[in-house]
N, C-alpha and C. Protein backbone atom coordinates (compact mmCIF):
# COMPACT_ATOMS: atom_id res chain seq x y z
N UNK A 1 -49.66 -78.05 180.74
CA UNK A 1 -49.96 -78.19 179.36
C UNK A 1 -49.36 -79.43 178.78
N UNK A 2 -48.37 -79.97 179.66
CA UNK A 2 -47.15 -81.02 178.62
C UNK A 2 -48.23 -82.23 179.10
N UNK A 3 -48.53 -82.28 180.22
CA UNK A 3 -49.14 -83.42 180.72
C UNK A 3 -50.69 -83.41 179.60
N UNK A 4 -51.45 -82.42 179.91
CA UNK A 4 -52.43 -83.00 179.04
C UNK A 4 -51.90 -83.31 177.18
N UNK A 5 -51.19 -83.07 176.93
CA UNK A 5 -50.91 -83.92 175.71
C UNK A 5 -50.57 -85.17 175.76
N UNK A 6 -49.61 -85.57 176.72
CA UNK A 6 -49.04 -86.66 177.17
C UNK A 6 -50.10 -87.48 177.26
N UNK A 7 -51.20 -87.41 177.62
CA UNK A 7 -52.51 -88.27 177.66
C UNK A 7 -53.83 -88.34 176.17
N UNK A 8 -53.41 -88.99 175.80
CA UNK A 8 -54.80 -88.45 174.47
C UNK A 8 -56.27 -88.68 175.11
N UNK A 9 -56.97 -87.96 174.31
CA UNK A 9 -58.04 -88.56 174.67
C UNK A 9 -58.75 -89.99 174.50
N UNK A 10 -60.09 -90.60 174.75
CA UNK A 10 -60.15 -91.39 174.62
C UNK A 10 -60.50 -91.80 172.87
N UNK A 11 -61.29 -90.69 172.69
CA UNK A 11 -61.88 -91.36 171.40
C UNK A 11 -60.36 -91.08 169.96
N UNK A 12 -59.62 -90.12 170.55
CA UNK A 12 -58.43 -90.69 170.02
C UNK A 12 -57.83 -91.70 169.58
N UNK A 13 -57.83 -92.18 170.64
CA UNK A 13 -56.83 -93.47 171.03
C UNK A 13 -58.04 -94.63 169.99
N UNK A 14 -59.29 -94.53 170.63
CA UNK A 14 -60.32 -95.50 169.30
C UNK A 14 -59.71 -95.02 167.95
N UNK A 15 -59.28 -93.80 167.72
CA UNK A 15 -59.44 -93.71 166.04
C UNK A 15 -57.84 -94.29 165.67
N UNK A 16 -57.53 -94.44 166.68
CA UNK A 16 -55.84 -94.80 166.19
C UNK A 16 -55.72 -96.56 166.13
N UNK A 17 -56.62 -97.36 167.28
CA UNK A 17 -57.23 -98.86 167.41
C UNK A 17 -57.55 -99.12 165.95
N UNK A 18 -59.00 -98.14 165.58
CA UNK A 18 -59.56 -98.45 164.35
C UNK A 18 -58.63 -98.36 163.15
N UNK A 19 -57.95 -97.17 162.94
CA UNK A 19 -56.67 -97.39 161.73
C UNK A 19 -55.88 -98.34 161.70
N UNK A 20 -55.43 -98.63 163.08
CA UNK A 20 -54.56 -100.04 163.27
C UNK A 20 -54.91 -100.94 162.16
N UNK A 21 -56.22 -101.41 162.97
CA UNK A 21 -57.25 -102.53 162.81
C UNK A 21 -57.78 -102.35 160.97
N UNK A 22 -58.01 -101.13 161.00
CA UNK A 22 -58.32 -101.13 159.59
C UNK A 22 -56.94 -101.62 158.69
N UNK A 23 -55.52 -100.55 159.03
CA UNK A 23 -54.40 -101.68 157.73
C UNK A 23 -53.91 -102.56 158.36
N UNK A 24 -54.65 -103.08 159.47
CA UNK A 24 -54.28 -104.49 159.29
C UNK A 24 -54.97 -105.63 158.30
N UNK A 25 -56.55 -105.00 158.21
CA UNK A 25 -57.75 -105.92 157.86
C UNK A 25 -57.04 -105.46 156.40
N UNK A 26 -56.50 -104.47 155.48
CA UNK A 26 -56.31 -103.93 154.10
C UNK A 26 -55.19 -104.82 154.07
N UNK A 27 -53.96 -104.84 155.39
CA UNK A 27 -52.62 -105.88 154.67
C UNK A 27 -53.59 -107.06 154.61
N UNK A 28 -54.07 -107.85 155.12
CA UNK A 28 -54.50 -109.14 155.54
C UNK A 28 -55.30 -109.12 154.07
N UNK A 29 -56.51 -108.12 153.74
CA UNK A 29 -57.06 -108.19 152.11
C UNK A 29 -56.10 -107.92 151.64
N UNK A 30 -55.01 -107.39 150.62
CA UNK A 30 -53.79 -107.24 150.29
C UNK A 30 -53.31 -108.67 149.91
N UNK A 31 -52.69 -109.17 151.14
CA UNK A 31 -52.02 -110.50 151.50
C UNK A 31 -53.05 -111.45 151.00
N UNK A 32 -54.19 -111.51 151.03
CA UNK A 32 -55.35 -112.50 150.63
C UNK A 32 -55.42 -112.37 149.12
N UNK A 33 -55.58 -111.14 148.69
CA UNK A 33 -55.82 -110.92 147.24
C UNK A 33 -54.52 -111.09 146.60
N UNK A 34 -53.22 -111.27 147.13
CA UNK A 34 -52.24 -111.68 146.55
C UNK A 34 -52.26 -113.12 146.51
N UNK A 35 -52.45 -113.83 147.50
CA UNK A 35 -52.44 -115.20 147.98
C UNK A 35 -53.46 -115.39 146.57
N UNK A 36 -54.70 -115.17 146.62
CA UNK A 36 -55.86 -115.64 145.28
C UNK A 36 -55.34 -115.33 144.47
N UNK A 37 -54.56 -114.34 143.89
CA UNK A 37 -53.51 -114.04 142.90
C UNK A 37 -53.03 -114.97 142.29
N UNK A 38 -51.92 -115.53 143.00
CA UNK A 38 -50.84 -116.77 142.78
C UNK A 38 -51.51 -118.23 143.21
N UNK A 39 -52.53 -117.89 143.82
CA UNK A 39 -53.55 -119.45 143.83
C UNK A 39 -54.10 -119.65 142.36
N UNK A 40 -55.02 -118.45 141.74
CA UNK A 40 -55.58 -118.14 140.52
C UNK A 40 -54.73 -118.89 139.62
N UNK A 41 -53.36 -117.55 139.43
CA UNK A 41 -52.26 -118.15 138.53
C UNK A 41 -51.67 -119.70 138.55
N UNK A 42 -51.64 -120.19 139.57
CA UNK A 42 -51.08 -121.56 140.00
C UNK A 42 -52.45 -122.69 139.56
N UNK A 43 -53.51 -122.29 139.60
CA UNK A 43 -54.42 -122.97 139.21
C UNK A 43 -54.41 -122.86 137.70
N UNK A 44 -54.55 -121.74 137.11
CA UNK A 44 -54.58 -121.56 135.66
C UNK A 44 -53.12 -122.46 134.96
N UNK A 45 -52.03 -122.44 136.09
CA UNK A 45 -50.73 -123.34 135.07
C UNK A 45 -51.34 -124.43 135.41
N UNK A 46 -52.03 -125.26 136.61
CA UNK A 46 -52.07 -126.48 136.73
C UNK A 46 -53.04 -127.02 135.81
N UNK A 47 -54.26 -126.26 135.95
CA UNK A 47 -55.17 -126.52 134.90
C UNK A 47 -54.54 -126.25 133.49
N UNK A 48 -53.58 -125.55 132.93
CA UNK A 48 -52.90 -125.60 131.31
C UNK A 48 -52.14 -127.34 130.97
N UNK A 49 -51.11 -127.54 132.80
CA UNK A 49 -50.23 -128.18 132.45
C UNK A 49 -51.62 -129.74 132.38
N UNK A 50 -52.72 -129.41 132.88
CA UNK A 50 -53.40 -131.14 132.98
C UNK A 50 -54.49 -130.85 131.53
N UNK A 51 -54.64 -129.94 131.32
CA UNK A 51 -55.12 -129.86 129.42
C UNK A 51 -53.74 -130.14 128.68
N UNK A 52 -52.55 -129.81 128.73
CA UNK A 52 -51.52 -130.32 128.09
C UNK A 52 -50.90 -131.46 128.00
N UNK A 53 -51.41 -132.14 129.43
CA UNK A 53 -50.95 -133.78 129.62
C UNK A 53 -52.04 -134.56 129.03
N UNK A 54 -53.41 -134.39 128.73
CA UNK A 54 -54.62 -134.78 128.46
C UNK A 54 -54.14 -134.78 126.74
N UNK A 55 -54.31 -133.45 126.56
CA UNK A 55 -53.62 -133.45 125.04
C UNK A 55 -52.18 -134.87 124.71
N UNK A 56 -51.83 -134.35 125.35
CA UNK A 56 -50.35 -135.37 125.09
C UNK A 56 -50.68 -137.01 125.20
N UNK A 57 -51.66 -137.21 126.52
CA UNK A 57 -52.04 -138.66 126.34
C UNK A 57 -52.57 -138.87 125.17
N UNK A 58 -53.51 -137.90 124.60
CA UNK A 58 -54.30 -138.82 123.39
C UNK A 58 -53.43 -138.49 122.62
N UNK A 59 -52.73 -137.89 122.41
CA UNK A 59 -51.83 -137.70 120.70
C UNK A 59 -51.33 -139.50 121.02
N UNK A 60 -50.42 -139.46 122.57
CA UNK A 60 -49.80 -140.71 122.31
C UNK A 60 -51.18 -141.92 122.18
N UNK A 61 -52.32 -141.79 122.84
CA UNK A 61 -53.03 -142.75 122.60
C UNK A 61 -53.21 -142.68 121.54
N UNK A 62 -53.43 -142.01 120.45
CA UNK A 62 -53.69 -142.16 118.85
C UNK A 62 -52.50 -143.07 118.14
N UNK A 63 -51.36 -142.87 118.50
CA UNK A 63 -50.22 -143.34 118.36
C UNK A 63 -50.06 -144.37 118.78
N UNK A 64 -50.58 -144.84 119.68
CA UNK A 64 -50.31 -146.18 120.17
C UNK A 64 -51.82 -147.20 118.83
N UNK A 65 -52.84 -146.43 118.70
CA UNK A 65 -53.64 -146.82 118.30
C UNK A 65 -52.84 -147.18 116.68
N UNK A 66 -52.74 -146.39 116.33
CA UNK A 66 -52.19 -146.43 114.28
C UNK A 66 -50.62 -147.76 114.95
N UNK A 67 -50.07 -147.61 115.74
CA UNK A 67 -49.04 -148.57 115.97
C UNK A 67 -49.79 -149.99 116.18
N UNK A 68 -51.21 -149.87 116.98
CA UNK A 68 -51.60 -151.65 117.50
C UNK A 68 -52.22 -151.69 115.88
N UNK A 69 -52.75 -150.91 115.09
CA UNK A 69 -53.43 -150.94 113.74
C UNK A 69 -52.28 -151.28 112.53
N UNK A 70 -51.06 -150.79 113.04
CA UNK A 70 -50.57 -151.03 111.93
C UNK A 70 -49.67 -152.38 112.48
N UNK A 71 -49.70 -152.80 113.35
CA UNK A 71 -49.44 -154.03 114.08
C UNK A 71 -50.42 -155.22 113.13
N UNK A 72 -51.19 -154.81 113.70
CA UNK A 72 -52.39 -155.86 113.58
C UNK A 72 -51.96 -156.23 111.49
N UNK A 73 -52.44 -155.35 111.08
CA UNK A 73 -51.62 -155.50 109.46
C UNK A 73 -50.95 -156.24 109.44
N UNK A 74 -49.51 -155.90 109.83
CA UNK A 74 -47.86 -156.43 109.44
C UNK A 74 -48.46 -158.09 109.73
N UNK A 75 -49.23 -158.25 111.48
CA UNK A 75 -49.73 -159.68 112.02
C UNK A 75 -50.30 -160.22 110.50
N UNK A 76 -51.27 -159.62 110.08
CA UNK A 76 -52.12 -160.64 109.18
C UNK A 76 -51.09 -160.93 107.79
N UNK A 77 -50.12 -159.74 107.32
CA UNK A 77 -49.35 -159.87 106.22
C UNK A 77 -48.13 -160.93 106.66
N UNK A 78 -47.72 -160.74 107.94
CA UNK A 78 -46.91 -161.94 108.05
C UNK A 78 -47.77 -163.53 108.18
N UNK A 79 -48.88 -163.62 108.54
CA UNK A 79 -49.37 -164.62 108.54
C UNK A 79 -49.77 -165.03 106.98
N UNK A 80 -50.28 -163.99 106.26
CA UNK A 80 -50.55 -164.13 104.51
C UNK A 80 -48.97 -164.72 104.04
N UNK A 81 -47.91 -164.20 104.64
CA UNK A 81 -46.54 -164.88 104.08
C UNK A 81 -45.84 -165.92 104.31
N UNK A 82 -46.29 -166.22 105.41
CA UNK A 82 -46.12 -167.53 106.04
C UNK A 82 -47.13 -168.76 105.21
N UNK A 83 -48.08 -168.24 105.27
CA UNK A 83 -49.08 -169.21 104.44
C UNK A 83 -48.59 -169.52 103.01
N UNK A 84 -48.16 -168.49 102.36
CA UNK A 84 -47.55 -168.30 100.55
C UNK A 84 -46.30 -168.93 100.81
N UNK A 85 -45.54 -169.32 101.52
CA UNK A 85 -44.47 -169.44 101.77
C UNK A 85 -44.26 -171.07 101.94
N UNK A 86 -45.55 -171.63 102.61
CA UNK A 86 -46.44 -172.99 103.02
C UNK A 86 -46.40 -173.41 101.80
N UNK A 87 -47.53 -172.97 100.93
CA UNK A 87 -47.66 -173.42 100.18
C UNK A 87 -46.63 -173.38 98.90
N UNK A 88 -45.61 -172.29 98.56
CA UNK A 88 -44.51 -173.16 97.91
C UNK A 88 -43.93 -173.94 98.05
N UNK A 89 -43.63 -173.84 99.31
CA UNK A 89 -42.56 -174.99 99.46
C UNK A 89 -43.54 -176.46 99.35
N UNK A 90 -44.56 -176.60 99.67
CA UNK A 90 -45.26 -177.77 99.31
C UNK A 90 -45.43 -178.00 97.32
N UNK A 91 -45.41 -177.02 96.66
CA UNK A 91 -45.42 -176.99 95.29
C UNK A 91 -43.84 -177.33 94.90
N UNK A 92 -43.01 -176.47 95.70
CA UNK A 92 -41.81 -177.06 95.18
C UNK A 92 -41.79 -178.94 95.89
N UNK A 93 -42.11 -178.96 96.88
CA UNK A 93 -41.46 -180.79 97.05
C UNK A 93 -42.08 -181.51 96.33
N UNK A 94 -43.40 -180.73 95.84
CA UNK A 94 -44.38 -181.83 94.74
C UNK A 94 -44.12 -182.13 93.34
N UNK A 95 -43.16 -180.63 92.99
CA UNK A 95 -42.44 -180.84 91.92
C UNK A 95 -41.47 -181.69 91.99
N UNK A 96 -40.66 -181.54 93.18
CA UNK A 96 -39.28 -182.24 93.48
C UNK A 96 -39.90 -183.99 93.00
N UNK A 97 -41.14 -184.27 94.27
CA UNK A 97 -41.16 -185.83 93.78
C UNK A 97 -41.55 -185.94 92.80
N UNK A 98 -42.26 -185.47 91.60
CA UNK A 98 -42.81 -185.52 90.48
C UNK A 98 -41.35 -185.58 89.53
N UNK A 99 -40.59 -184.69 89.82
CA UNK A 99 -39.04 -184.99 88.95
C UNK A 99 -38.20 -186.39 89.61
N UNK A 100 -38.47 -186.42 90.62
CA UNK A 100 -38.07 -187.73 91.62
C UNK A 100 -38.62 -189.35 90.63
N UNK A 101 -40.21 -188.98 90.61
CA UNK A 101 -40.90 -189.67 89.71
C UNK A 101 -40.31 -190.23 88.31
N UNK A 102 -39.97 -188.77 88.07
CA UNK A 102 -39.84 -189.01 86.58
C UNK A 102 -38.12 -189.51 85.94
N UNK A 103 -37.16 -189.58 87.08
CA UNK A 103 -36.57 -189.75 86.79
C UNK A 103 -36.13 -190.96 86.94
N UNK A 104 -37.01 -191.41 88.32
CA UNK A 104 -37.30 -193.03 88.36
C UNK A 104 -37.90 -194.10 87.26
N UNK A 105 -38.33 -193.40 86.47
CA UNK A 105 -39.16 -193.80 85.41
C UNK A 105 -38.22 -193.91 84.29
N UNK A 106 -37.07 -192.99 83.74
CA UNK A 106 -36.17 -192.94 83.05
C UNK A 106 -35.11 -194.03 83.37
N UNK A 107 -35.21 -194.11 84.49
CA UNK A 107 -33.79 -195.32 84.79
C UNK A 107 -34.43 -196.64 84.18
N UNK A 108 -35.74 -196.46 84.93
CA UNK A 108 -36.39 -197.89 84.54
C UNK A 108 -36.32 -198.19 82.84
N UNK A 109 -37.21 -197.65 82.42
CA UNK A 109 -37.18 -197.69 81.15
C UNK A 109 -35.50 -197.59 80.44
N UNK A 110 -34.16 -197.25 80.96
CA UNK A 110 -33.43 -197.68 80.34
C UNK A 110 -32.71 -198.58 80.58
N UNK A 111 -33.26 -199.23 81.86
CA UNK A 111 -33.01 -200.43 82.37
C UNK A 111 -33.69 -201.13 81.30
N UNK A 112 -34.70 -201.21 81.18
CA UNK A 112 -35.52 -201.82 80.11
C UNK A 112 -35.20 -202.07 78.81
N UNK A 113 -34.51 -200.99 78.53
CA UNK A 113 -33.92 -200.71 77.03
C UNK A 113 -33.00 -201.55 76.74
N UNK A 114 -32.32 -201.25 77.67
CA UNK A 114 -30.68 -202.16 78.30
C UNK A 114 -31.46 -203.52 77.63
N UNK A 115 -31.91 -204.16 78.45
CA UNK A 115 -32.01 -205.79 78.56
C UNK A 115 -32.92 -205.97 77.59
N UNK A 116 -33.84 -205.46 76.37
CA UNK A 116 -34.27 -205.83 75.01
C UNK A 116 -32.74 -205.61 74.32
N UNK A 117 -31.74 -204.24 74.39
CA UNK A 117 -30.82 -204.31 73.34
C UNK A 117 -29.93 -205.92 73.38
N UNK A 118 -30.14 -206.21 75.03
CA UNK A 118 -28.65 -207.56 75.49
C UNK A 118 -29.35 -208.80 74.48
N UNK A 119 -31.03 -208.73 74.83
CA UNK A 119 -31.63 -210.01 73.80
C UNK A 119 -31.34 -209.48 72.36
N UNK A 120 -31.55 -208.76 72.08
CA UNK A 120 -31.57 -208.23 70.30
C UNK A 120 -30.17 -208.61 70.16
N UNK A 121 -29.34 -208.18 70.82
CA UNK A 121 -27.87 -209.23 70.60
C UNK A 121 -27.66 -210.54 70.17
N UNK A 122 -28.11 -210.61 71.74
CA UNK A 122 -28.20 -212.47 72.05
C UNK A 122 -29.09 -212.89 70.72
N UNK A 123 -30.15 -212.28 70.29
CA UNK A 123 -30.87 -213.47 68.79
C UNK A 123 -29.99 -213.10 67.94
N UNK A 124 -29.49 -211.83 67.58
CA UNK A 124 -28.84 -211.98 66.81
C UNK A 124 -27.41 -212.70 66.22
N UNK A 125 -26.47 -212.74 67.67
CA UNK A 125 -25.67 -214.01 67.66
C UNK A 125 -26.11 -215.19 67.42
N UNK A 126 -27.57 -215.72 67.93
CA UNK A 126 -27.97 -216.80 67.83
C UNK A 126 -28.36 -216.66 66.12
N UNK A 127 -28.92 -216.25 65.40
CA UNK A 127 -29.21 -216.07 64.48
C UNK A 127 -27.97 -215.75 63.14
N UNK A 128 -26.66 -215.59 63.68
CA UNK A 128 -25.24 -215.71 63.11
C UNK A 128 -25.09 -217.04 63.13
N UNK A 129 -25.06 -217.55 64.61
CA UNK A 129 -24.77 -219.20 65.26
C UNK A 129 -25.54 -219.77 64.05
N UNK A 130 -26.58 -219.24 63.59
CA UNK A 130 -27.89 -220.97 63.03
C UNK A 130 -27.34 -220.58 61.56
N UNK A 131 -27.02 -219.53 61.11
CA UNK A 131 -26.58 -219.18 59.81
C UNK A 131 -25.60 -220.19 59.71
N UNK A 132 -24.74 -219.70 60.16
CA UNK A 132 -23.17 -220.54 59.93
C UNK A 132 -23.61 -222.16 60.26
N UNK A 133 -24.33 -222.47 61.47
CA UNK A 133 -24.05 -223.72 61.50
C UNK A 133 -25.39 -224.27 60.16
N UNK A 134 -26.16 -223.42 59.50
CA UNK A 134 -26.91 -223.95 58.22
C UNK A 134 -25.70 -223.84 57.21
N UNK A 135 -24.98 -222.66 57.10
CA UNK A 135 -24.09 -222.82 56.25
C UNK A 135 -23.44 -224.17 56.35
N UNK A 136 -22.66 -224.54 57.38
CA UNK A 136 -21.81 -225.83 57.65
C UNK A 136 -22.55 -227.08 56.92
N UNK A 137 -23.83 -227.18 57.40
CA UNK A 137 -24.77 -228.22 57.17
C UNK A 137 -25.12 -228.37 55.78
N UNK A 138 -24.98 -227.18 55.16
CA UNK A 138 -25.63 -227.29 53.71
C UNK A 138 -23.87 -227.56 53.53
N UNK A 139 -22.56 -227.29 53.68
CA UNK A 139 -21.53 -227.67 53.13
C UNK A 139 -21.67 -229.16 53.72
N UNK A 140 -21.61 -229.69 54.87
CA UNK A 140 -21.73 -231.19 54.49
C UNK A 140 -22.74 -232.07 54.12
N UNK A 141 -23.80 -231.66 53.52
CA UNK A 141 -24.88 -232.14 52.82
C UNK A 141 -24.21 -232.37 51.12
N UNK A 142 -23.93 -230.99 50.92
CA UNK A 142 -23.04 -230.96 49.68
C UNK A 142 -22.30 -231.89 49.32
N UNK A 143 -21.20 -232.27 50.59
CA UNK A 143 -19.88 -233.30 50.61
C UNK A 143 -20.65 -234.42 50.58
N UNK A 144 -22.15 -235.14 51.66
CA UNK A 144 -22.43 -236.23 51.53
C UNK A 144 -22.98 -236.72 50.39
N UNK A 145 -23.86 -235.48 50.04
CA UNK A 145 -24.37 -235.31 48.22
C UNK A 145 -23.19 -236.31 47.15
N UNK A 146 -22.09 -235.38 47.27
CA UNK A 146 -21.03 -235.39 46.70
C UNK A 146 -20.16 -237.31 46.61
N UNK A 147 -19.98 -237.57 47.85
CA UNK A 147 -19.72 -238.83 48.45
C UNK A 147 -20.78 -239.44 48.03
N UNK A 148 -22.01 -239.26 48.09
CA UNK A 148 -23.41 -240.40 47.75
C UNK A 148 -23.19 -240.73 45.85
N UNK A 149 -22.94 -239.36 45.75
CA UNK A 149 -22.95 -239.84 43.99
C UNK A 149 -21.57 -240.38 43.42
N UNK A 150 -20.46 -240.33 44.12
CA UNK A 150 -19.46 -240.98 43.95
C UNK A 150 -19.59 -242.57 43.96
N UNK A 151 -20.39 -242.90 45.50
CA UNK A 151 -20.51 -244.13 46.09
C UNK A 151 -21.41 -244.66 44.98
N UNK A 152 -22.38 -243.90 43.94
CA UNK A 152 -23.44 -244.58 43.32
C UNK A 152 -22.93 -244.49 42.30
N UNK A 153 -21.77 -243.83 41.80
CA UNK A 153 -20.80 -244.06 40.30
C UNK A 153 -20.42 -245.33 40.75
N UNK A 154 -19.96 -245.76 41.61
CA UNK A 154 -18.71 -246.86 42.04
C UNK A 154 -19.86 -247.72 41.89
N UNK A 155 -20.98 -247.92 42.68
CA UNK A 155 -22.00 -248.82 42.69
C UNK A 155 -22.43 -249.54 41.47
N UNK A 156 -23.36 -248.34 40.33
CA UNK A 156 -23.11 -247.89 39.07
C UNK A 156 -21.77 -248.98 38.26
N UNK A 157 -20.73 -248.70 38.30
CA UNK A 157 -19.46 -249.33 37.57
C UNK A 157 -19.82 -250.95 38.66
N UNK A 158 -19.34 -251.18 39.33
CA UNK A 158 -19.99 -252.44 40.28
C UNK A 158 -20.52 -253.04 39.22
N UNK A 159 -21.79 -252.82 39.80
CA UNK A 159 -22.89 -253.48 39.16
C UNK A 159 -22.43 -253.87 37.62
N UNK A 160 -22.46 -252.59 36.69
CA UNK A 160 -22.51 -253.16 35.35
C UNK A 160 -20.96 -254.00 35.16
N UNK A 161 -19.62 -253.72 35.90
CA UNK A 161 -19.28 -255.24 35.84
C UNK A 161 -19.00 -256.06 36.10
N UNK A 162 -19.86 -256.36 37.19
CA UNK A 162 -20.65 -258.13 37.77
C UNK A 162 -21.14 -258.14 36.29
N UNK A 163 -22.09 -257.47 36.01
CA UNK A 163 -22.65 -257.90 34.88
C UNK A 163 -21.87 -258.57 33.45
N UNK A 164 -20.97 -257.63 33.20
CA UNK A 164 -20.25 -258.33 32.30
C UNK A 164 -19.45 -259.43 32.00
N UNK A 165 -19.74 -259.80 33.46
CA UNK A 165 -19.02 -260.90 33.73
C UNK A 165 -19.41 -261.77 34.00
């Protein structure tokens, strides 16, 4: 009796092959459907984390965009200030030589002033000079006056007496 147990039969031994075979094929689906599991999941983070980097490029590409935009601005406002900046300083040196001008013009003209006041002097000394020396002249006109009618009293007395004589 011990011996025929000791031996199974054959189609036994198949149903014990087939169970094998069957949880092996259930671990192996098991193990597979876990594996697609964490493939699934691992795909779903990779695909979140490359929609999140996609997102993130364009925020920064927008950002880079309002930065080259607001670049480009500051470019043309510094070039608008540079230009305003041009042109004062050309208004101020034009003023500068225009006061440059004008002050050249002031020297002159009192250079000018100068040398009519030195003549208005000068005639007028000369015009003291001709006074006085008319004054002088009319005093010795006076004296020769003076001397002539003396000389023509004396002449005068002379004459009338030769005559009386």
């Amino acid at each position: 009796g011990g011996g025929a147990l000791a031996t199974p039969p054959p189609v036994f031994l198949l149903e014990l092959s087939a169970q094998r075979a069957g949880r092996k094929i259930q671990a192996d689906a098991v193990r597979d459907e876990l594996k697609l599991l964490v493939t699934s999941d691992a795909h779903r983070k990779v695909t979140k984390e490359v929609r999140d980097t996609k997102a993130e490029l364009e925020r920064v590409q927008a950002i880079a965009q309002k930065v080259k935009a607001d670049a480009d601005v500051m470019a043309v406002a510094e070039k608008q200030g540079r230009e305003a900046q041009r042109l004062l300083l050309k208004k101020l040196k034009d003023s500068r030589d225009k006061i440059s001008g004008a002050r050249d013009l002031v020297t002159a003209a009192r250079e000018e002033t100068s040398i009519f006041r030195n003549r208005v002097d000068v005639a007028f000394a000369k015009e003291k000079k001709a006074r006085r020396e008319a004054t002088e002249a009319q005093l010795e006109i006076a004296e020769a006056e003076g001397r002539a009618s003396v000389a023509e009293t004396k002449a005068i007395d002379a004459l009338n007496e030769a005559r009386r004589r």
